[in-house]
C-alpha atoms as a PDB file:
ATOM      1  CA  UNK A   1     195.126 -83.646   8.730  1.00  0.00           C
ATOM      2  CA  UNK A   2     191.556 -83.472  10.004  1.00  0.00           C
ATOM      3  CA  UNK A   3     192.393 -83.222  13.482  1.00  0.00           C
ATOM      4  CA  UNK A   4     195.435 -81.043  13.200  1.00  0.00           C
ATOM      5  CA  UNK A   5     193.928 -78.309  14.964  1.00  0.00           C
ATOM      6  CA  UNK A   6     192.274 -80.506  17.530  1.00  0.00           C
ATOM      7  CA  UNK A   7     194.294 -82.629  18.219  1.00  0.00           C
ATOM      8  CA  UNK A   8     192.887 -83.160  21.946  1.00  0.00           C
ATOM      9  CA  UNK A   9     189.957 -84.658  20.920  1.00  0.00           C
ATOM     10  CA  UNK A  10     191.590 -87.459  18.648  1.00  0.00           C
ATOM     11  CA  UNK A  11     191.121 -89.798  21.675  1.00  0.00           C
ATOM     12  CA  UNK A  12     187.249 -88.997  21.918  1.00  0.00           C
ATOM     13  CA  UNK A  13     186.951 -89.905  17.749  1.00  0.00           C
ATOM     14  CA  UNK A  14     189.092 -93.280  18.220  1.00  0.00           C
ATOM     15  CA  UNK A  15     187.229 -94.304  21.061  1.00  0.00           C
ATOM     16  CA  UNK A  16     184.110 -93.326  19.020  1.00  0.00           C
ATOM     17  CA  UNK A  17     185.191 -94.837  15.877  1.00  0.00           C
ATOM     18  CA  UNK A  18     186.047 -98.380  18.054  1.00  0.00           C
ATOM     19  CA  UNK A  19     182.540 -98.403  18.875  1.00  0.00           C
ATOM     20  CA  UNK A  20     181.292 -97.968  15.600  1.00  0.00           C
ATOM     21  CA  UNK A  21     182.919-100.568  14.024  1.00  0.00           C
ATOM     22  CA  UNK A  22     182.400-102.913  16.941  1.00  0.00           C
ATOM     23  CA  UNK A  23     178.520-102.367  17.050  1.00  0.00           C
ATOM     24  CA  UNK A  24     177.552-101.077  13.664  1.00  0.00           C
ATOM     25  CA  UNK A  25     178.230-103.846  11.522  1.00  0.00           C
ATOM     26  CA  UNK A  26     180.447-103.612   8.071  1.00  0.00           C
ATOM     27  CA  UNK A  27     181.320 -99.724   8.591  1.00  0.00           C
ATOM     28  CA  UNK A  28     183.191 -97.879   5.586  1.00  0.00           C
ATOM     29  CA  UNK A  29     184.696 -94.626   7.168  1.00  0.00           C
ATOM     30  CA  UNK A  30     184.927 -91.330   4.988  1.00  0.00           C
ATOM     31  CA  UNK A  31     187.332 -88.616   5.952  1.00  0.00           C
ATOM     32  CA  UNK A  32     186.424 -85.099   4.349  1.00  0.00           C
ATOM     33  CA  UNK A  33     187.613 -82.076   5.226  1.00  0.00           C
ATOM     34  CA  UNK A  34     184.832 -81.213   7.416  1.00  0.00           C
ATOM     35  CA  UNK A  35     183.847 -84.110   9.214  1.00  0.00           C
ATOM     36  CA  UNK A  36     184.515 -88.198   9.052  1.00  0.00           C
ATOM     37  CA  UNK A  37     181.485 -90.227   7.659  1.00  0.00           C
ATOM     38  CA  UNK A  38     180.719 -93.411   8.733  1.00  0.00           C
ATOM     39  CA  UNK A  39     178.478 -95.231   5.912  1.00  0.00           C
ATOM     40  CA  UNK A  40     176.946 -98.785   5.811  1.00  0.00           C
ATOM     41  CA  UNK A  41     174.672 -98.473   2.182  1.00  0.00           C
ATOM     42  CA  UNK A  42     174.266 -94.701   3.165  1.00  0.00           C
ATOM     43  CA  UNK A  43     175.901 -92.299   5.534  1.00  0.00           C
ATOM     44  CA  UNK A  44     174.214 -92.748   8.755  1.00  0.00           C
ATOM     45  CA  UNK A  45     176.755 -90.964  11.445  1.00  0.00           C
ATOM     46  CA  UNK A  46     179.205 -88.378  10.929  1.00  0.00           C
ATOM     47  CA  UNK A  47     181.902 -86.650  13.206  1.00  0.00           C
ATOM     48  CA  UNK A  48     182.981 -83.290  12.944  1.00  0.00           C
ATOM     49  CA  UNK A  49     183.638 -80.211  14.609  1.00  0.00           C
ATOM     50  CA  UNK A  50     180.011 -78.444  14.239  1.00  0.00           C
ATOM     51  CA  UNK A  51     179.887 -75.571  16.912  1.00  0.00           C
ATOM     52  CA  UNK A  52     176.159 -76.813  17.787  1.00  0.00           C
ATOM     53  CA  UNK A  53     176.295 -74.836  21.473  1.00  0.00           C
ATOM     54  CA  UNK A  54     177.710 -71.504  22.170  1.00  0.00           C
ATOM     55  CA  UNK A  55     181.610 -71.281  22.299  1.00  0.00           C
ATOM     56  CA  UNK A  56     181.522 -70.880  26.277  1.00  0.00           C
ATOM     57  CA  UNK A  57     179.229 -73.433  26.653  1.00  0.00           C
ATOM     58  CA  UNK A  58     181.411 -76.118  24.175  1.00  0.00           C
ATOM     59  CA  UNK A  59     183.886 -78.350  26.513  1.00  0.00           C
ATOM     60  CA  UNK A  60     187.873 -78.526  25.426  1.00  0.00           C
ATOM     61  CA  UNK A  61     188.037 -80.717  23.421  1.00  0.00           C
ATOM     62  CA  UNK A  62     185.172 -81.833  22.008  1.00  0.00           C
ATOM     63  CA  UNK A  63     183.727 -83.810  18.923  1.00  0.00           C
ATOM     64  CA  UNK A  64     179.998 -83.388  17.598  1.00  0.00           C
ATOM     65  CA  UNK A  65     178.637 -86.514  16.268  1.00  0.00           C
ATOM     66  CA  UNK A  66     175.921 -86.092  14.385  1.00  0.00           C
ATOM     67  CA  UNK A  67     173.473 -89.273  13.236  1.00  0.00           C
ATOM     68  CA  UNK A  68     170.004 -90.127  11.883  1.00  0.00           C
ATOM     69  CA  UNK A  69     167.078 -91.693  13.067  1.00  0.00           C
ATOM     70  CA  UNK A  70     163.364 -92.488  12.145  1.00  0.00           C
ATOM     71  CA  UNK A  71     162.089 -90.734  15.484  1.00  0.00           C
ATOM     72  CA  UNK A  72     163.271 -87.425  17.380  1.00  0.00           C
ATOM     73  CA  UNK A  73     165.273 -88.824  20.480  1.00  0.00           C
ATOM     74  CA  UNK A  74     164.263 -86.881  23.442  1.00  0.00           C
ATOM     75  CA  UNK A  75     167.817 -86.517  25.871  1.00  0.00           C
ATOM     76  CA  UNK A  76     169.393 -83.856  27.566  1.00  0.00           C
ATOM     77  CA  UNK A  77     172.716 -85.064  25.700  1.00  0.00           C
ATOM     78  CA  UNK A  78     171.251 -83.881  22.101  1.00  0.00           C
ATOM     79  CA  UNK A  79     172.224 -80.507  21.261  1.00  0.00           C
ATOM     80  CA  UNK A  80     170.029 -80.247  18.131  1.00  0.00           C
ATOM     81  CA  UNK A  81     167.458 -82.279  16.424  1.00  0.00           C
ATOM     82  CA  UNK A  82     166.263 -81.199  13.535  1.00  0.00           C
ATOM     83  CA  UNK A  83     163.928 -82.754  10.421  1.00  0.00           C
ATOM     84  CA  UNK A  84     165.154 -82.460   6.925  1.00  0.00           C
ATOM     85  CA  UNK A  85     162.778 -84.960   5.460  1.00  0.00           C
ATOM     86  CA  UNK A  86     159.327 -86.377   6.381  1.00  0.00           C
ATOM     87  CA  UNK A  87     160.519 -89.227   8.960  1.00  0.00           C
ATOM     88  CA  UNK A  88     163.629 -88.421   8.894  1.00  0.00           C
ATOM     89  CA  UNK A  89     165.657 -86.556  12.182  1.00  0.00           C
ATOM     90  CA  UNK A  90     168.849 -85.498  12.087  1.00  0.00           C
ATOM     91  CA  UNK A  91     170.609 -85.230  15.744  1.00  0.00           C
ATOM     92  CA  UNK A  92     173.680 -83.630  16.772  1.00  0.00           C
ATOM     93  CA  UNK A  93     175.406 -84.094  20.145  1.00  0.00           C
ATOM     94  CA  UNK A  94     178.404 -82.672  21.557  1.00  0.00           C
ATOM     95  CA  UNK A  95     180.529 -85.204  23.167  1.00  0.00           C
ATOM     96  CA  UNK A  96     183.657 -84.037  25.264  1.00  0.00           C
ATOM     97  CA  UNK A  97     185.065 -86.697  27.048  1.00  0.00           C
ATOM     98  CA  UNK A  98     185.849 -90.224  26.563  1.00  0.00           C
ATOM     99  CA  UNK A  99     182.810 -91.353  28.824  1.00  0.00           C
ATOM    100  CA  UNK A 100     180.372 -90.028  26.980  1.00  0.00           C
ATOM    101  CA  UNK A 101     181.307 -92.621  23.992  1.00  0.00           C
ATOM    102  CA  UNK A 102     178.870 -94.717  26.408  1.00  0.00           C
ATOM    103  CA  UNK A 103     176.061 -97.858  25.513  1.00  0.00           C
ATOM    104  CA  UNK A 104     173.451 -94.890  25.190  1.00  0.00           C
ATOM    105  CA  UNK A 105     175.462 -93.212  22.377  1.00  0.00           C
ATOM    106  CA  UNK A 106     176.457 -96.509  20.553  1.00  0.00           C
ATOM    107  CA  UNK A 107     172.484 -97.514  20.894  1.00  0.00           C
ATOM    108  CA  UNK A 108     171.815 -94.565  18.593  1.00  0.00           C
ATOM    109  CA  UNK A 109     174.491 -95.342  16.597  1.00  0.00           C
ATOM    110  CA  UNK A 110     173.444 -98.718  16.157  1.00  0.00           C
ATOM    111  CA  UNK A 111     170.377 -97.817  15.634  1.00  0.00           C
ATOM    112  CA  UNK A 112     171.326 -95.339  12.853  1.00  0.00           C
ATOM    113  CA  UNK A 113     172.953 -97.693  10.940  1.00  0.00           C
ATOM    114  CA  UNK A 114     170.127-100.269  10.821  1.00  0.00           C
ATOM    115  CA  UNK A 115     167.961 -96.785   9.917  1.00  0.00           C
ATOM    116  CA  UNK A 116     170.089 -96.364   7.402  1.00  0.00           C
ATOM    117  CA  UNK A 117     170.629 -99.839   6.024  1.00  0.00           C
ATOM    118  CA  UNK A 118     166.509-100.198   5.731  1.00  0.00           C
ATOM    119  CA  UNK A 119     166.299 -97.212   3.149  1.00  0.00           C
END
């Protein structure tokens, strides 16, 4: 049901979640009814539909996966970083085709998880 209305991106979340679970380590997954959390001891990545750019600047389709990290990663791919604790960034980035599921995306991820794992 979460992707009912989207169903164009499902491919970009599968090839997503595949990554996850094959870098991340022991990965429960979440599904909410406004995005998919991935947890290891805490959430550390999350997919969802988040309009973080302007609707003419958004690709069709598209998923935002959203993550945290101990440091603000400076990219042209992150749409939004933002700090909700001391040490703590939140990043969001807009991913619209299967491609951009790539080693630099999954290295964040990774590195997420381990963030998350060390709280």
């Amino acid at each position: 049901m979460f992707f009912h209305k989207h169903m164009d991106a499902l491919p970009i979340y599968e090839a997503l979640k595949r990554g996850i679970l094959e870098t991340c380590g022991d990965v429960r997954i979440q599904v909410k009814k406004t995005q998919i959390s991935f947890y290891n001891r805490h959430m550390f990545a999350a997919a969802s539909f988040l309009p973080v750019r302007k609707a003419d600047r958004r690709p069709k389709p598209y998923l935002t996966v959203t993550f945290g990290l101990g440091y603000p990663a400076s990219s042209d791919r992150v749409d939004g970083i933002v700090q909700p604790y001391p040490n703590r960034w939140t990043h969001h980035v807009l991913v619209g085709q299967l491609e951009e599921v790539d080693s630099q995306l999954l290295g964040w991820l990774r590195e997420a998880a381990a963030f998350s794992e060390a709280k």
